[in-house]
C-alpha atoms as a PDB file:
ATOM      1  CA  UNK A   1       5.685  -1.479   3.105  1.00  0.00           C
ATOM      2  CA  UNK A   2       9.076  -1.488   1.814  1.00  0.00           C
ATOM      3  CA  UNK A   3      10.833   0.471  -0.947  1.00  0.00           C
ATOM      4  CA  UNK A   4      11.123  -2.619  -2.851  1.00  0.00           C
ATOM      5  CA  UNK A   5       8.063  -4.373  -2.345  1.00  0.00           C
ATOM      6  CA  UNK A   6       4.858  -3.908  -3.210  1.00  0.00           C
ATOM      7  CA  UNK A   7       0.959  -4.359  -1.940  1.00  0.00           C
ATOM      8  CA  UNK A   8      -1.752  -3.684  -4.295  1.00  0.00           C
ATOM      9  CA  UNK A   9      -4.293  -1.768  -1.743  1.00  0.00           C
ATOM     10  CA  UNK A  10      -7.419  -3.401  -0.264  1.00  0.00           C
ATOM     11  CA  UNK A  11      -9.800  -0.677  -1.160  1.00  0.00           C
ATOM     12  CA  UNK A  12     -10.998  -0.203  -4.527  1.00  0.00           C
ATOM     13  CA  UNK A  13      -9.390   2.556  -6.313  1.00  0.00           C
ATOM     14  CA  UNK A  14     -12.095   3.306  -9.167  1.00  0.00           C
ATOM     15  CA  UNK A  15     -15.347   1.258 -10.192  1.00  0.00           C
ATOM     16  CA  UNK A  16     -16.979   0.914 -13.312  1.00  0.00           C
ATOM     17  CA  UNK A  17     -20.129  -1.208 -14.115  1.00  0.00           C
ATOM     18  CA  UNK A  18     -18.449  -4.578 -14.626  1.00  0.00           C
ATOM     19  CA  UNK A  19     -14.800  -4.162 -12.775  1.00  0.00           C
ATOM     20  CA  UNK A  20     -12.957  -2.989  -9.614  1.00  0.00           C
ATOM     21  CA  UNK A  21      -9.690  -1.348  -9.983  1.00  0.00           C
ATOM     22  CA  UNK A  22      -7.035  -1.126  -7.757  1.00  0.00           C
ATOM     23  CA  UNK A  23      -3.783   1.042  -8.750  1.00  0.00           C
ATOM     24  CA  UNK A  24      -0.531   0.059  -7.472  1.00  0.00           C
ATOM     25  CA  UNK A  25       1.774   3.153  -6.095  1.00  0.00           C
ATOM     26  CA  UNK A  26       5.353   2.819  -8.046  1.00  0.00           C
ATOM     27  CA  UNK A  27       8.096   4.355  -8.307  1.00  0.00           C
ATOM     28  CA  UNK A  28       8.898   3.822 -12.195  1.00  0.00           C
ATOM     29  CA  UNK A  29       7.629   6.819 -13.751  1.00  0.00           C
ATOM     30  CA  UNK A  30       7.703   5.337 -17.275  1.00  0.00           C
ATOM     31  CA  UNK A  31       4.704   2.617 -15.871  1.00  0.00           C
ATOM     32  CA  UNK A  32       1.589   2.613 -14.395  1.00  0.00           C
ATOM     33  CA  UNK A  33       0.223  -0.556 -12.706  1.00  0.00           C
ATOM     34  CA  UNK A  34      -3.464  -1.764 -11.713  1.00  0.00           C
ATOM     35  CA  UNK A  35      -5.169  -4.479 -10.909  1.00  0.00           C
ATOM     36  CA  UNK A  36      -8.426  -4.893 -12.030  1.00  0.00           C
ATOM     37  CA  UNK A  37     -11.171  -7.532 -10.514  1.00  0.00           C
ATOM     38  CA  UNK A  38     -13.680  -7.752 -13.663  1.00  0.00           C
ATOM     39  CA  UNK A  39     -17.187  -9.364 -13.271  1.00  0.00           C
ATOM     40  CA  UNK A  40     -18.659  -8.786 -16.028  1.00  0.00           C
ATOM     41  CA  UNK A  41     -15.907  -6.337 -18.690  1.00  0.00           C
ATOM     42  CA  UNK A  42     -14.753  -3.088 -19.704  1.00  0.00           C
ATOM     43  CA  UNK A  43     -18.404  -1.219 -19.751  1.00  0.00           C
ATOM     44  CA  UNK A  44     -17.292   0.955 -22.771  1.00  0.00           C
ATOM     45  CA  UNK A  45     -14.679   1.025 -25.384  1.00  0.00           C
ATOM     46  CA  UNK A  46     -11.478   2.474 -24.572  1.00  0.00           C
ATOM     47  CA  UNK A  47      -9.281   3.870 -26.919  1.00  0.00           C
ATOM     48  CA  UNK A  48      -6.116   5.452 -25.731  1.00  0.00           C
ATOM     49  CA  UNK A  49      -4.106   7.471 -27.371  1.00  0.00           C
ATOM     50  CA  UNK A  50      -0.677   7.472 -25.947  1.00  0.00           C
ATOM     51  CA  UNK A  51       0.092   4.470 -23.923  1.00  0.00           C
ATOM     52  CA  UNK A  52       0.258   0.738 -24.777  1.00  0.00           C
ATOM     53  CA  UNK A  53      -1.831  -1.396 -22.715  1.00  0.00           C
ATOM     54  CA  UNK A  54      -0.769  -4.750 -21.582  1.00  0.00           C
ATOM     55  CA  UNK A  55      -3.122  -7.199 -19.372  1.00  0.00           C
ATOM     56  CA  UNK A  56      -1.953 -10.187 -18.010  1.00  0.00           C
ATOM     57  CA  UNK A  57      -4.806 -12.809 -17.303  1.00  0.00           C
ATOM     58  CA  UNK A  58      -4.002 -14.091 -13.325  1.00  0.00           C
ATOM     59  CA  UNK A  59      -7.189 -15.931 -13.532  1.00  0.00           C
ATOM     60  CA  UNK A  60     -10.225 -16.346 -15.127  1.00  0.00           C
ATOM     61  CA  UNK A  61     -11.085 -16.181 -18.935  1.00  0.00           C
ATOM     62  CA  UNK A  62     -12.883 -13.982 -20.775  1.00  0.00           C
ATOM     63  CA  UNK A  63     -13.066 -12.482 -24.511  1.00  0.00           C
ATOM     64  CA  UNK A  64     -10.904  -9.061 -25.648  1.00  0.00           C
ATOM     65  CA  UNK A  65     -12.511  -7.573 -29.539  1.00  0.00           C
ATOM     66  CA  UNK A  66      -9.659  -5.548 -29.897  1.00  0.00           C
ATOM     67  CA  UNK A  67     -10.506  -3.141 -33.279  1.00  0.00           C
ATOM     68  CA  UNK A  68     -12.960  -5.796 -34.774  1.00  0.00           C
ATOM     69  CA  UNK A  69     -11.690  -8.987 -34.123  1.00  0.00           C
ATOM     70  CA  UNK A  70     -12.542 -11.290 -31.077  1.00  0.00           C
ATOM     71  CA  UNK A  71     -10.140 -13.214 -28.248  1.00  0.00           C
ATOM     72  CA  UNK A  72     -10.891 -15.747 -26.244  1.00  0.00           C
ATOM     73  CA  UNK A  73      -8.398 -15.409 -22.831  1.00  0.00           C
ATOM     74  CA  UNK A  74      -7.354 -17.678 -20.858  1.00  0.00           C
ATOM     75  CA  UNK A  75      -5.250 -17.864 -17.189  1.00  0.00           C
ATOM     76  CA  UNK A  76      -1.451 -16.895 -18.309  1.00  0.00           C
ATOM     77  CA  UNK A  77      -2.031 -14.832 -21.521  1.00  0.00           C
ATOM     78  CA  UNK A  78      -0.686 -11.216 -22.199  1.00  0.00           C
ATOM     79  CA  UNK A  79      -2.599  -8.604 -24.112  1.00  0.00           C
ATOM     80  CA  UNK A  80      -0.604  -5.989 -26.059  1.00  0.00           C
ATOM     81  CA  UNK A  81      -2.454  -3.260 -27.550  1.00  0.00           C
ATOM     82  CA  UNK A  82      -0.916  -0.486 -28.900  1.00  0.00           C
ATOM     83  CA  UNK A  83      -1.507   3.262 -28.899  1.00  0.00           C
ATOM     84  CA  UNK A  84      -4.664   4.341 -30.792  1.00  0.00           C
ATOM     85  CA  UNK A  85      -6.251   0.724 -30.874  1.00  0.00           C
ATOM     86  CA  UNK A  86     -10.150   0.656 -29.943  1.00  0.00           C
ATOM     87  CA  UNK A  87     -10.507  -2.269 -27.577  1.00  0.00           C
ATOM     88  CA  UNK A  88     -13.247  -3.952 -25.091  1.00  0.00           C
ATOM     89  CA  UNK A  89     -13.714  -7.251 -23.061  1.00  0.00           C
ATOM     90  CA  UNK A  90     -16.043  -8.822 -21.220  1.00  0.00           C
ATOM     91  CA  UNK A  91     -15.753 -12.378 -18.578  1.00  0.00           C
ATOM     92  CA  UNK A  92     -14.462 -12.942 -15.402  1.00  0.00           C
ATOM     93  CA  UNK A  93     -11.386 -12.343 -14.275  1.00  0.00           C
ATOM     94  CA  UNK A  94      -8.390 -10.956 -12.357  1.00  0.00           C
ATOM     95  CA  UNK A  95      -6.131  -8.574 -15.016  1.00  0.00           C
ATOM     96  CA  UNK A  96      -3.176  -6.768 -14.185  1.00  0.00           C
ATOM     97  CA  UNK A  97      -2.325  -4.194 -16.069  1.00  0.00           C
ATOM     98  CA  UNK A  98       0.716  -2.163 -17.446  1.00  0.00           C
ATOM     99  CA  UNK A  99       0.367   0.914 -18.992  1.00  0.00           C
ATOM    100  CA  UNK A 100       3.579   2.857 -21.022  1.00  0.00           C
ATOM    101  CA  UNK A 101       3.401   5.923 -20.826  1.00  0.00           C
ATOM    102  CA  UNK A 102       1.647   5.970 -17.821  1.00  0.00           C
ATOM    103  CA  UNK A 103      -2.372   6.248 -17.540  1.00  0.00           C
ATOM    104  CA  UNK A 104      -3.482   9.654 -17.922  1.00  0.00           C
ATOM    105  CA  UNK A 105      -6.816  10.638 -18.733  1.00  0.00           C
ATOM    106  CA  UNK A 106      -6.745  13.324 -21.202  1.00  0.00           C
ATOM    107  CA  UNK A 107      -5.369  10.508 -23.429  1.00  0.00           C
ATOM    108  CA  UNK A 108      -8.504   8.060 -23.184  1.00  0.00           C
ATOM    109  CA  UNK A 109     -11.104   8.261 -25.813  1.00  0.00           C
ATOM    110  CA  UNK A 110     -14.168   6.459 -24.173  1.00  0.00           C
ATOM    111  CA  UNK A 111     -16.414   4.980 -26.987  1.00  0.00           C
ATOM    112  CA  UNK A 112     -19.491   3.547 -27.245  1.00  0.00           C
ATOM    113  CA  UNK A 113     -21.065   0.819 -24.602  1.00  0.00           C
ATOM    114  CA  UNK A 114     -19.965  -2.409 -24.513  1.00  0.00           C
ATOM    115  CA  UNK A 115     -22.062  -4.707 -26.767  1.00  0.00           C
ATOM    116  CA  UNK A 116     -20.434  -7.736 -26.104  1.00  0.00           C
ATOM    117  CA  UNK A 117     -21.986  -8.858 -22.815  1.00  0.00           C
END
């Protein structure tokens, strides 16, 4: 690997019940950057309190109920959600996501199971 290009890695970095995620080493320190292979969703609500989170769909579709309102995503859509937003989703798909700040634990607020299977 080079300083300029980049491989996600081929072995899972975390796994929840409903996604794979694989985190991409970068140098920006304002970023972080994962991939995440979802079969079934997000198995709780996340709210985080510092960071924006911003999904692009690669492929796939599923459904985002971001506070209490409901998405239906599609291949080629971006997800912003802000700072302090309670969100879930649930379908199958490939998501990359960017998170500013970068992901840090101490700033997620997990929330109650997903009840949107």
């Amino acid at each position: 690997m080079n300083k300029y290009i980049k491989k996600f890695p081929k072995d899972v970095d975390f796994v929840q019940d409903g996604l794979n995620g694989y985190n991409l080493i970068n140098e920006c320190p304002n970023i972080s950057i994962t991939l995440e292979d979802v079969y079934k969703g997000h198995e709780k609500y996340v709210t985080n309190t510092k960071s924006y989170n911003i999904y692009y769909v690669i492929e796939g579709q599923g459904t985002f109920k971001i506070k209490n309102d409901f998405y239906e995503v599609v291949k080629g859509d971006f997800i912003e959600i802000p700072p302090n937003t309670p969100f879930v989703f649930k379908g199958k798909m490939k998501l990359l996501l960017i998170m500013n700040p970068p992901y840090d634990i101490k700033y997620d607020l997990a929330g109650k199971e997903n009840d949107i299977y």
